[in-house]
N, C-alpha and C. Protein backbone atom coordinates (compact mmCIF):
# COMPACT_ATOMS: atom_id res chain seq x y z
N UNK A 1 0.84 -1.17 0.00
CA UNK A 1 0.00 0.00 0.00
C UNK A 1 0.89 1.24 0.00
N UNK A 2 0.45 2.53 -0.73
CA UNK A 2 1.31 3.57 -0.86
C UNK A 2 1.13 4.42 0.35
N UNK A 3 2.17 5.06 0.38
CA UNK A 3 1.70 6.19 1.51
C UNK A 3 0.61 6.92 1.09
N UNK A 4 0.61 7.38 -0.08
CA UNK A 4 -0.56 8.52 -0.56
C UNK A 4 -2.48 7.93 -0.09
N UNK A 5 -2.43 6.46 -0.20
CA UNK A 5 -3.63 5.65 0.41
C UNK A 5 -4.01 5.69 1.85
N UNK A 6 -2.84 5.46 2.49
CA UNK A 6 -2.62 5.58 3.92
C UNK A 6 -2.98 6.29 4.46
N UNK A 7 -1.85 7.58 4.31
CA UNK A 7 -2.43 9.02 4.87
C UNK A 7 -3.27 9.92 4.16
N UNK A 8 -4.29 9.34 3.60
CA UNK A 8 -5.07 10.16 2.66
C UNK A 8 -6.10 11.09 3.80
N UNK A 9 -5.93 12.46 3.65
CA UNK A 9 -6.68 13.83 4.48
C UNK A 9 -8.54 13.44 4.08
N UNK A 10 -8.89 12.71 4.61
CA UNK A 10 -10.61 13.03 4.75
C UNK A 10 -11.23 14.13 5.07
N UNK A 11 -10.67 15.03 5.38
CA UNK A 11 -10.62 16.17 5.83
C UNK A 11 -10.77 17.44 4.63
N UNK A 12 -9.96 17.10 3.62
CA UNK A 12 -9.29 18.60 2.82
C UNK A 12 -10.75 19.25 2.21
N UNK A 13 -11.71 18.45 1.67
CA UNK A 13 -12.61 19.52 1.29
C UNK A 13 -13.32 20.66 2.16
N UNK A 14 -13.11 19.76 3.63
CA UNK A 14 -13.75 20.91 5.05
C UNK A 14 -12.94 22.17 5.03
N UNK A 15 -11.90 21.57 5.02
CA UNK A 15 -10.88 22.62 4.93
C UNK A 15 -10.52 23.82 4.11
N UNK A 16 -10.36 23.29 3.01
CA UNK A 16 -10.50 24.24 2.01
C UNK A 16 -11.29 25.41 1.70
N UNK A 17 -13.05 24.63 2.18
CA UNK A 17 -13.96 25.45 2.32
C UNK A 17 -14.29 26.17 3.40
N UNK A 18 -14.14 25.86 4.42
CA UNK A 18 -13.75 26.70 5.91
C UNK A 18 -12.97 26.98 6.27
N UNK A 19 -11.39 26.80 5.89
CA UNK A 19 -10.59 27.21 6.46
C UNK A 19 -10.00 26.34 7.87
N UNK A 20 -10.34 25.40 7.77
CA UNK A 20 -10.05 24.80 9.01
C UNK A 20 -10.97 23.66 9.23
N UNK A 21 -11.26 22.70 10.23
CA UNK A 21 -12.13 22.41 10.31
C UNK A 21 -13.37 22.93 11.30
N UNK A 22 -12.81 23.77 12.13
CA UNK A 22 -13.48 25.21 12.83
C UNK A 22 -13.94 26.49 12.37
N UNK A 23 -14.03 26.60 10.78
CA UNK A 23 -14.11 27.70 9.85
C UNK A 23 -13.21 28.41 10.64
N UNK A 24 -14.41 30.02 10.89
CA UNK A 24 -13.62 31.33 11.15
C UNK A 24 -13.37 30.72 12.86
N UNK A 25 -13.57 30.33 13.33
CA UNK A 25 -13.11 30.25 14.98
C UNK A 25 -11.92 29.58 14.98
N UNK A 26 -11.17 29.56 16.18
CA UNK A 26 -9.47 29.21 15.96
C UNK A 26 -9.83 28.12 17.58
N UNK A 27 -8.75 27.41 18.00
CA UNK A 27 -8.65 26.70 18.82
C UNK A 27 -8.58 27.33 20.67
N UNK A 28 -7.69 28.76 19.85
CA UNK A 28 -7.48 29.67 20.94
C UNK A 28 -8.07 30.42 21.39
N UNK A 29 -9.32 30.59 20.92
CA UNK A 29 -10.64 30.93 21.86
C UNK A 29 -10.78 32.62 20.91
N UNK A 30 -9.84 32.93 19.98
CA UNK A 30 -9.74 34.34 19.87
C UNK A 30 -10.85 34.81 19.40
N UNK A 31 -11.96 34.28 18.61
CA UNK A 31 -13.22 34.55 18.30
C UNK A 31 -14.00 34.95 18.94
N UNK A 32 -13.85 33.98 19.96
CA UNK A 32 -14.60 34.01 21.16
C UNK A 32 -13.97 35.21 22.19
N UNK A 33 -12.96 35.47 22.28
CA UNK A 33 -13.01 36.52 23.12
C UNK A 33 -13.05 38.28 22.36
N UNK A 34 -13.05 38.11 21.45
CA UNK A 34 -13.27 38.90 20.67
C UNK A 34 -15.04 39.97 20.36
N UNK A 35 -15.42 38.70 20.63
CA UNK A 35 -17.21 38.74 21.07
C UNK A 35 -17.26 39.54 22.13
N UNK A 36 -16.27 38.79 23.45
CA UNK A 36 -16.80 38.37 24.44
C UNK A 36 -16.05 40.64 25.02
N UNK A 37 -15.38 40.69 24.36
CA UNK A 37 -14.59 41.77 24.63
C UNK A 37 -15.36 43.19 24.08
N UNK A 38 -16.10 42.63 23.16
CA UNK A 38 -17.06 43.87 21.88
C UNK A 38 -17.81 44.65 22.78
N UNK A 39 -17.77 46.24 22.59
CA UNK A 39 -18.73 47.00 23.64
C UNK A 39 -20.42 46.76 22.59
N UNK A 40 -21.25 46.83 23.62
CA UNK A 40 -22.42 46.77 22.63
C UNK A 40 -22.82 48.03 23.73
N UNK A 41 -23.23 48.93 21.74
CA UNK A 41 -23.72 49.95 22.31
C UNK A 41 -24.96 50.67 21.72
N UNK A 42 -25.88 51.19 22.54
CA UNK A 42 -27.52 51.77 22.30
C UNK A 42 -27.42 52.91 22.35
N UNK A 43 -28.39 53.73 21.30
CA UNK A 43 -28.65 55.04 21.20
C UNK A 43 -29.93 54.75 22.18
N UNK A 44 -30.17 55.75 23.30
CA UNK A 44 -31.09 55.97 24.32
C UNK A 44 -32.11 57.08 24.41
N UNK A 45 -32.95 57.78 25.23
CA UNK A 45 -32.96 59.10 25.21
C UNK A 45 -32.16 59.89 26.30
N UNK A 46 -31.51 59.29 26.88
CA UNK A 46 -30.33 59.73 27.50
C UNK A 46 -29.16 60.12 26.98
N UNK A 47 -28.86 59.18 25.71
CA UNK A 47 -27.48 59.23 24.95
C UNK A 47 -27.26 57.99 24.88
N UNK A 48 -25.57 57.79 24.24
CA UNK A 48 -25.36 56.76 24.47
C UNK A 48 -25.23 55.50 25.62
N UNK A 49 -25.80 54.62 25.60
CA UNK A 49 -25.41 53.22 26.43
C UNK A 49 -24.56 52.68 25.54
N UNK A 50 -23.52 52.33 26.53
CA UNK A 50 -22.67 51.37 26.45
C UNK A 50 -22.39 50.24 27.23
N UNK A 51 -22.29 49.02 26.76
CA UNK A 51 -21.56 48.11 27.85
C UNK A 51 -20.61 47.09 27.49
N UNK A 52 -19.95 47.29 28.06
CA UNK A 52 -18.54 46.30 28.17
C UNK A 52 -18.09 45.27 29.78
N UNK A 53 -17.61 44.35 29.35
CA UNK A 53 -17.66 43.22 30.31
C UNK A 53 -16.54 43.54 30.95
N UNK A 54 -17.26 44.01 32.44
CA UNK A 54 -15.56 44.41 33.26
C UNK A 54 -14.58 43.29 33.51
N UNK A 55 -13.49 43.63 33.40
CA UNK A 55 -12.67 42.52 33.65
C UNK A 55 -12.43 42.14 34.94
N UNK A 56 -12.70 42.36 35.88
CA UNK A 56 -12.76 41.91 36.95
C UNK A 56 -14.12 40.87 37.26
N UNK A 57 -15.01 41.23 37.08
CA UNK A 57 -16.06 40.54 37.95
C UNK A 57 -16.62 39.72 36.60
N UNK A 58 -16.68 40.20 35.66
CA UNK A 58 -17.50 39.31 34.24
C UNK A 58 -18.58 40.35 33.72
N UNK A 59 -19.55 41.01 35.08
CA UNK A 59 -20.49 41.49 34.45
C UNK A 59 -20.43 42.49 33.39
N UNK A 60 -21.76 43.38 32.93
CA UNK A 60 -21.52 43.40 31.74
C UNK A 60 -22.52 45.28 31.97
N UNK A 61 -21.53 45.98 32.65
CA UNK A 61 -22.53 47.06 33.42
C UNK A 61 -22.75 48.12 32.44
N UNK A 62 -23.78 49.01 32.43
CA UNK A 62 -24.26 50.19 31.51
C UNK A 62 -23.75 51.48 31.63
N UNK A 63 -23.12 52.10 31.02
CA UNK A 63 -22.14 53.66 31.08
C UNK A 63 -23.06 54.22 30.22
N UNK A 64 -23.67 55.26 30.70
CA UNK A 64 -24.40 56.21 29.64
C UNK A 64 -23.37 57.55 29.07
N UNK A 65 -23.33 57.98 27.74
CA UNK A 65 -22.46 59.14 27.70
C UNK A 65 -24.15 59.88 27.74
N UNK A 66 -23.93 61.08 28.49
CA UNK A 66 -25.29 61.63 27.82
C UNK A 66 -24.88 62.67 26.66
N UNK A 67 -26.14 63.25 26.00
CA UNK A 67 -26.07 63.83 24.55
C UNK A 67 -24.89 65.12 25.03
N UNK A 68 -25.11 65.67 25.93
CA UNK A 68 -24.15 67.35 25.99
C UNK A 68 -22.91 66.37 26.33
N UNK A 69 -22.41 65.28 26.86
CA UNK A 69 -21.00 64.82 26.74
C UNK A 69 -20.44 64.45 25.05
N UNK A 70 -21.41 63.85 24.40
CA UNK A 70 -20.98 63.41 23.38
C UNK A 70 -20.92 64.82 22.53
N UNK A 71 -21.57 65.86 22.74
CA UNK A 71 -21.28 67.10 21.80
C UNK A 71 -19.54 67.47 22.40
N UNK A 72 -19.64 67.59 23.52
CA UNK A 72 -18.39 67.83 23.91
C UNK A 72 -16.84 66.95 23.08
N UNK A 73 -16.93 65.74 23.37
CA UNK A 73 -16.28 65.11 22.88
C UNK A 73 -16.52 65.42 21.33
N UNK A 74 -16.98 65.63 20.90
CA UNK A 74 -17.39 66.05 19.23
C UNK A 74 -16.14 66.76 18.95
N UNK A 75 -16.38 68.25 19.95
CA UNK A 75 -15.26 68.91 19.67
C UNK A 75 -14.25 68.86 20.39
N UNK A 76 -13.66 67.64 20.75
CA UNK A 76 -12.37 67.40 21.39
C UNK A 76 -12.13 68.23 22.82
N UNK A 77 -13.23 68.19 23.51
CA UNK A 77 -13.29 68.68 24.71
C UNK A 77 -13.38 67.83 25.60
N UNK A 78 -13.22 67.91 26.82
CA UNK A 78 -13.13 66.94 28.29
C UNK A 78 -14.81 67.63 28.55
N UNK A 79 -15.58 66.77 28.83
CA UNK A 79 -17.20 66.87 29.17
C UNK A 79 -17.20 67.67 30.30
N UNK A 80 -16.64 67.23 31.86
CA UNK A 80 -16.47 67.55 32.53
C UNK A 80 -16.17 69.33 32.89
N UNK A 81 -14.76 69.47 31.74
CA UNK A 81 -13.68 70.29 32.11
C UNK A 81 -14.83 71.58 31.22
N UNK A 82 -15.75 71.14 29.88
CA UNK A 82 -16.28 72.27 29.20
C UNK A 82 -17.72 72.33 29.76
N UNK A 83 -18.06 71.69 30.59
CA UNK A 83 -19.32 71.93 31.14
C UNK A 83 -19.24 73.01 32.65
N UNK A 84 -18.08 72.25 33.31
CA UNK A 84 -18.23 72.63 34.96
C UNK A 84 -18.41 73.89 34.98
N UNK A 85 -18.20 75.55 34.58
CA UNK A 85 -18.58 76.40 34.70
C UNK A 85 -19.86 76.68 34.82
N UNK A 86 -20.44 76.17 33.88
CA UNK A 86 -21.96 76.25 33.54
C UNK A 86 -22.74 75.49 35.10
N UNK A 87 -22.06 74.45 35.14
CA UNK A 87 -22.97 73.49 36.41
C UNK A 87 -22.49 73.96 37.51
N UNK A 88 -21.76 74.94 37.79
CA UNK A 88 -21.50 75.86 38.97
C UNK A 88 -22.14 76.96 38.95
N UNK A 89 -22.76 77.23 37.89
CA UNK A 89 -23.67 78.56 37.49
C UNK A 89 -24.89 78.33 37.97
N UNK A 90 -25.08 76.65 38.44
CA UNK A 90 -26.23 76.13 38.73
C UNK A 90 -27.62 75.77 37.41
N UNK A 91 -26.83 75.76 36.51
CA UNK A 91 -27.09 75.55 35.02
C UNK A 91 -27.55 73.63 34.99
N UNK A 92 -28.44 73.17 34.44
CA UNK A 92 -28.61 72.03 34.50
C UNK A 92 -28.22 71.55 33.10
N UNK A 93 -26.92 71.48 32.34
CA UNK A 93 -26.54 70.59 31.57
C UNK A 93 -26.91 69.11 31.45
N UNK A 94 -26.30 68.17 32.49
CA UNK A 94 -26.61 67.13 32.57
C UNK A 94 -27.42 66.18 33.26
N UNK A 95 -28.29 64.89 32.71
CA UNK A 95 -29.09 64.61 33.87
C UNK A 95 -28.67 63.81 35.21
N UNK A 96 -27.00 63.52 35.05
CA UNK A 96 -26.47 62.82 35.93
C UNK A 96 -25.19 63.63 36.59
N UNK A 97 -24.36 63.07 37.41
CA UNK A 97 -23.29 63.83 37.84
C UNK A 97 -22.49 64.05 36.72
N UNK A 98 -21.61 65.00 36.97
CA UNK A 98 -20.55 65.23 35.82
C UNK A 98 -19.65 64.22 35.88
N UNK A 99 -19.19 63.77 34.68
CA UNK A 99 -17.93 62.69 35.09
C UNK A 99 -16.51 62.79 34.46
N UNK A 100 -15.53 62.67 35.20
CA UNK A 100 -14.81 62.96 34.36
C UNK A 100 -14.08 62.13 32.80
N UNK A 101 -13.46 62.66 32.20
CA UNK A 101 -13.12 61.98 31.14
C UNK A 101 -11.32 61.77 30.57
N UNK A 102 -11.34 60.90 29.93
CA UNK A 102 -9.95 61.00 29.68
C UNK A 102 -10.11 60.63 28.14
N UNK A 103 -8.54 60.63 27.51
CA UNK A 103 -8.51 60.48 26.34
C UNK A 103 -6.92 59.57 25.76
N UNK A 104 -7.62 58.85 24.67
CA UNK A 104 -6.23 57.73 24.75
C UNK A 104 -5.50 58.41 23.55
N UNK A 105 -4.53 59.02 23.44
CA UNK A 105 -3.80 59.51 22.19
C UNK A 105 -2.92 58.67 21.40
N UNK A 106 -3.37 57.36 21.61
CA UNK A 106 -2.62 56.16 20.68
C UNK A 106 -4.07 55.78 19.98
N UNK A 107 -4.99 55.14 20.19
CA UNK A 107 -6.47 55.21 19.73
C UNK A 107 -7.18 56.58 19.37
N UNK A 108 -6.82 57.75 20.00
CA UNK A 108 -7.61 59.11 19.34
C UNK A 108 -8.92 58.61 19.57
N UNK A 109 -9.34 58.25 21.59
CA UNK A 109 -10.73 57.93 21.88
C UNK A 109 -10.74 58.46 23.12
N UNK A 110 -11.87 58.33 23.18
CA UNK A 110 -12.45 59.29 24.90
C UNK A 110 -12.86 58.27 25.53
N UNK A 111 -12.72 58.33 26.63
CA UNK A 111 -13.33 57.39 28.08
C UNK A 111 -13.41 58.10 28.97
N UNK A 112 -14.55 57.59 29.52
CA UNK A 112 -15.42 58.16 31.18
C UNK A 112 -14.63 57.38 32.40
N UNK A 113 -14.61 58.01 32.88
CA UNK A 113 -14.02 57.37 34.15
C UNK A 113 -15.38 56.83 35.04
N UNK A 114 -15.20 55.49 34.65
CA UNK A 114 -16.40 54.94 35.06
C UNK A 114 -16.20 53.44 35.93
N UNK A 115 -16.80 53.45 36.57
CA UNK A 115 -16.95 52.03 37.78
C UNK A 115 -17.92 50.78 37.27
N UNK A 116 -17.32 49.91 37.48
CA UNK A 116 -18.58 48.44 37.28
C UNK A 116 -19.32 48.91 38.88
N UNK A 117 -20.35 48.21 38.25
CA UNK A 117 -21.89 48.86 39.08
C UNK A 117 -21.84 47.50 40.50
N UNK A 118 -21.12 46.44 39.88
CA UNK A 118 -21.45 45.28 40.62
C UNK A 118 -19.72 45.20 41.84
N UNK A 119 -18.64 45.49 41.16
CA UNK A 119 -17.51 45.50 42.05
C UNK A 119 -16.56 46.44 42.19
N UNK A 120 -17.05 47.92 41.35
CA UNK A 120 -16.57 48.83 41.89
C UNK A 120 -15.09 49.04 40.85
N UNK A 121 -14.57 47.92 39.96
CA UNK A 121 -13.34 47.99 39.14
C UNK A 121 -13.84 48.54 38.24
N UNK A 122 -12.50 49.39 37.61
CA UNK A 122 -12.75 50.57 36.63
C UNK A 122 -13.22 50.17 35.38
N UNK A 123 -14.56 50.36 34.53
CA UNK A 123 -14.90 50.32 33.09
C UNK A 123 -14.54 51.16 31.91
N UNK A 124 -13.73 50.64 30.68
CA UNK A 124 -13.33 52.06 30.16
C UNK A 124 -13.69 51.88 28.79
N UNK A 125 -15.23 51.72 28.14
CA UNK A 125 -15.19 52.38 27.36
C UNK A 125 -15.04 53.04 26.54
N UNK A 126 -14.22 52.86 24.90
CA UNK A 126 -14.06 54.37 24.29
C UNK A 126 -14.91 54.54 23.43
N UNK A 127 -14.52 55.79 22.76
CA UNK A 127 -15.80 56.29 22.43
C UNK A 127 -14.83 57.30 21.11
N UNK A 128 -15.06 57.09 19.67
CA UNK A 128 -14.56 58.07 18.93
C UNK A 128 -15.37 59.32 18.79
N UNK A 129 -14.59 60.42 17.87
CA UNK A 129 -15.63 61.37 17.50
C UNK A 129 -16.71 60.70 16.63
N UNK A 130 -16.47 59.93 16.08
CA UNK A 130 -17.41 59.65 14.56
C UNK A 130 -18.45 58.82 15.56
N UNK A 131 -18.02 58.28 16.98
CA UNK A 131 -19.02 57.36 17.61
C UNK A 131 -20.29 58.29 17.71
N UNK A 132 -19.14 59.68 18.54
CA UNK A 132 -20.48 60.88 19.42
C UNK A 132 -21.36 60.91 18.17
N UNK A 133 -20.72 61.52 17.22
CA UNK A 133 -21.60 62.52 15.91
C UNK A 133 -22.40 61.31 15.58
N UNK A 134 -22.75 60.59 15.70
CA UNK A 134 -23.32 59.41 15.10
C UNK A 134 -24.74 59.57 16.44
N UNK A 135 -24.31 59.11 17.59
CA UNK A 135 -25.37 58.62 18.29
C UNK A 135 -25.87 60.20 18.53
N UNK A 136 -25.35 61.43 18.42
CA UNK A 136 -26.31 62.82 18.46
C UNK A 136 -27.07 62.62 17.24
N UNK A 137 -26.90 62.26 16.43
CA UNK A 137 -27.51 62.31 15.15
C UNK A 137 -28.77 61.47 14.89
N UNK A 138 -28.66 60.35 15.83
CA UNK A 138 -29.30 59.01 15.98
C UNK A 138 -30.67 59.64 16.59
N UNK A 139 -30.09 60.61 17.71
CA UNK A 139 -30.84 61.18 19.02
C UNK A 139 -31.93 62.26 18.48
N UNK A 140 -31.31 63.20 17.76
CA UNK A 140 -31.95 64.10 17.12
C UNK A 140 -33.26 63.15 16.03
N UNK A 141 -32.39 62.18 15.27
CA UNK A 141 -33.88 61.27 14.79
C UNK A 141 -35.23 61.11 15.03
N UNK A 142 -34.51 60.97 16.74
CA UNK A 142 -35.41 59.99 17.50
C UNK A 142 -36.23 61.04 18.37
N UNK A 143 -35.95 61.94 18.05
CA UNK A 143 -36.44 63.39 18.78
C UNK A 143 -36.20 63.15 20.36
N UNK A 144 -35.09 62.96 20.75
CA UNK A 144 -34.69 62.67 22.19
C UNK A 144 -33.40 63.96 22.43
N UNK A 145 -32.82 64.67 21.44
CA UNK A 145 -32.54 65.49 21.49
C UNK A 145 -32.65 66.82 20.68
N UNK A 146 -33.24 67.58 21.34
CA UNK A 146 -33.98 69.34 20.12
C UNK A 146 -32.53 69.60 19.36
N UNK A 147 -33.09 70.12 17.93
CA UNK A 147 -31.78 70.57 17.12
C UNK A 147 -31.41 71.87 17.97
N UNK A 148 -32.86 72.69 18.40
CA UNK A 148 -32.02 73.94 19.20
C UNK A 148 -30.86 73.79 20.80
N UNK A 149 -30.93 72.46 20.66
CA UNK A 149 -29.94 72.52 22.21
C UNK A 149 -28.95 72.13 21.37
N UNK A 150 -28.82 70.68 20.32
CA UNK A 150 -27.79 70.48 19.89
C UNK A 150 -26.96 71.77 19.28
N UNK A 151 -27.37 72.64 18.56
CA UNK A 151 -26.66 73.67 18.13
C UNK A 151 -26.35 74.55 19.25
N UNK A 152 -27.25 75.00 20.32
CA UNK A 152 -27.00 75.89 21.42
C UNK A 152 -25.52 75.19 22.21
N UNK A 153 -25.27 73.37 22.41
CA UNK A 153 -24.41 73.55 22.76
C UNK A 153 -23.00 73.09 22.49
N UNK A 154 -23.24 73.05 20.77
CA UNK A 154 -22.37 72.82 19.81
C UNK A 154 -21.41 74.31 19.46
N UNK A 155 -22.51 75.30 19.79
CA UNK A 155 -21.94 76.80 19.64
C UNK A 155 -21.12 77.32 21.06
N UNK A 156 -21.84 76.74 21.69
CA UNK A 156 -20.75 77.16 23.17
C UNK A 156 -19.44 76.00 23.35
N UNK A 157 -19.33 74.91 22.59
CA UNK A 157 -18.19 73.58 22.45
C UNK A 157 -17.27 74.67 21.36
N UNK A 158 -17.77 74.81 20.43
CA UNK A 158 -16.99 75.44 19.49
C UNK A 158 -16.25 76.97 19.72
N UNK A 159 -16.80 77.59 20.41
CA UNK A 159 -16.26 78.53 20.66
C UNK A 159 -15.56 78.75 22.27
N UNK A 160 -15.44 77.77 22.93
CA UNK A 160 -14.69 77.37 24.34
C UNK A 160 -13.18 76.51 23.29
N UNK A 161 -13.83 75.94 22.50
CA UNK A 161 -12.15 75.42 21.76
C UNK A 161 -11.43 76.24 20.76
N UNK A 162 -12.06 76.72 20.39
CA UNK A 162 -11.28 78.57 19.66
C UNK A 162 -10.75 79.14 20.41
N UNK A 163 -11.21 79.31 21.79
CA UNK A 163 -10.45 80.15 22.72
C UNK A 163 -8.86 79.11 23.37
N UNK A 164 -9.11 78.13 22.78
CA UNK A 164 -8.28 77.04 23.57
C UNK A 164 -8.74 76.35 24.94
N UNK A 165 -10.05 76.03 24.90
CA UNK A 165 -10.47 75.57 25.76
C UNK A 165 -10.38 73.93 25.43
């Protein structure tokens, strides 16, 4: 008997056509954590929801950006840092506390400094410009946010970052 009989691959048409006999999934779980890692995120009438699976505990907790953070971040502002005047003015910008924000300058993304709801370890979220302009846009659709606030505080974002704010 030849070798070619012997070791003949029962296998190769799976293969060929999937790529494996696991198609797109690999042995090393990377599919799977890839899923398991994906933020899934909702346009609200709050703004954006987001959630991502903290790495500490598993769960899978809800970060809202609301709409005046995501204008902020629009124009490359810290939410926090271009609002707090106003919410010391006693001005009601937002419907939750202010939070602060940071920004990753290797990704060119924003994150909230935010807590898992269940153990207290840090959730981080990012968030591009094209994410914000997207879910304001989504919002305004959905009539969950007036074009006159979006512009009212698209005009005070824009002109706090002219000044170098």
């Amino acid at each position: 008997m030849s070798d070619e009989k012997r070791f003949k691959d029962y296998w190769s048409d799976i293969s060929e056509k999937q790529q494996g006999i696991f198609g797109e999934a690999s042995l090393d779980g990377t599919s799977a954590m890839n899923e398991y890692n994906q933020a899934k995120t909702t346009v609200t009438p709050d703004g954006l929801e987001i959630r991502v699976h903290c790495e500490n505990c598993g769960r899978q907790p809800a970060v809202t950006a609301e709409f005046p953070e995501l204008i902020a971040i629009k124009y490359g502002l810290q939410p926090h840092v271009a609002y707090g005047p106003l919410i010391a003015q006693g001005r009601k910008i937002l419907q939750g506390q202010a939070t602060a924000w940071g920004f990753d300058p290797a990704k060119k993304m924003w994150f909230p400094d935010a807590k898992c709801s269940g153990c207290g370890w840090p959730v981080r979220p990012l968030i591009s410009v094209g994410e914000a302009e997207a879910a304001i846009r989504a919002g305004q659709g959905s009539g969950w946010i007036p074009l006159a606030v979006v512009e009212q505080l698209s005009k005070y974002c824009f002109d706090l970052k002219s000044r170098g704010g």
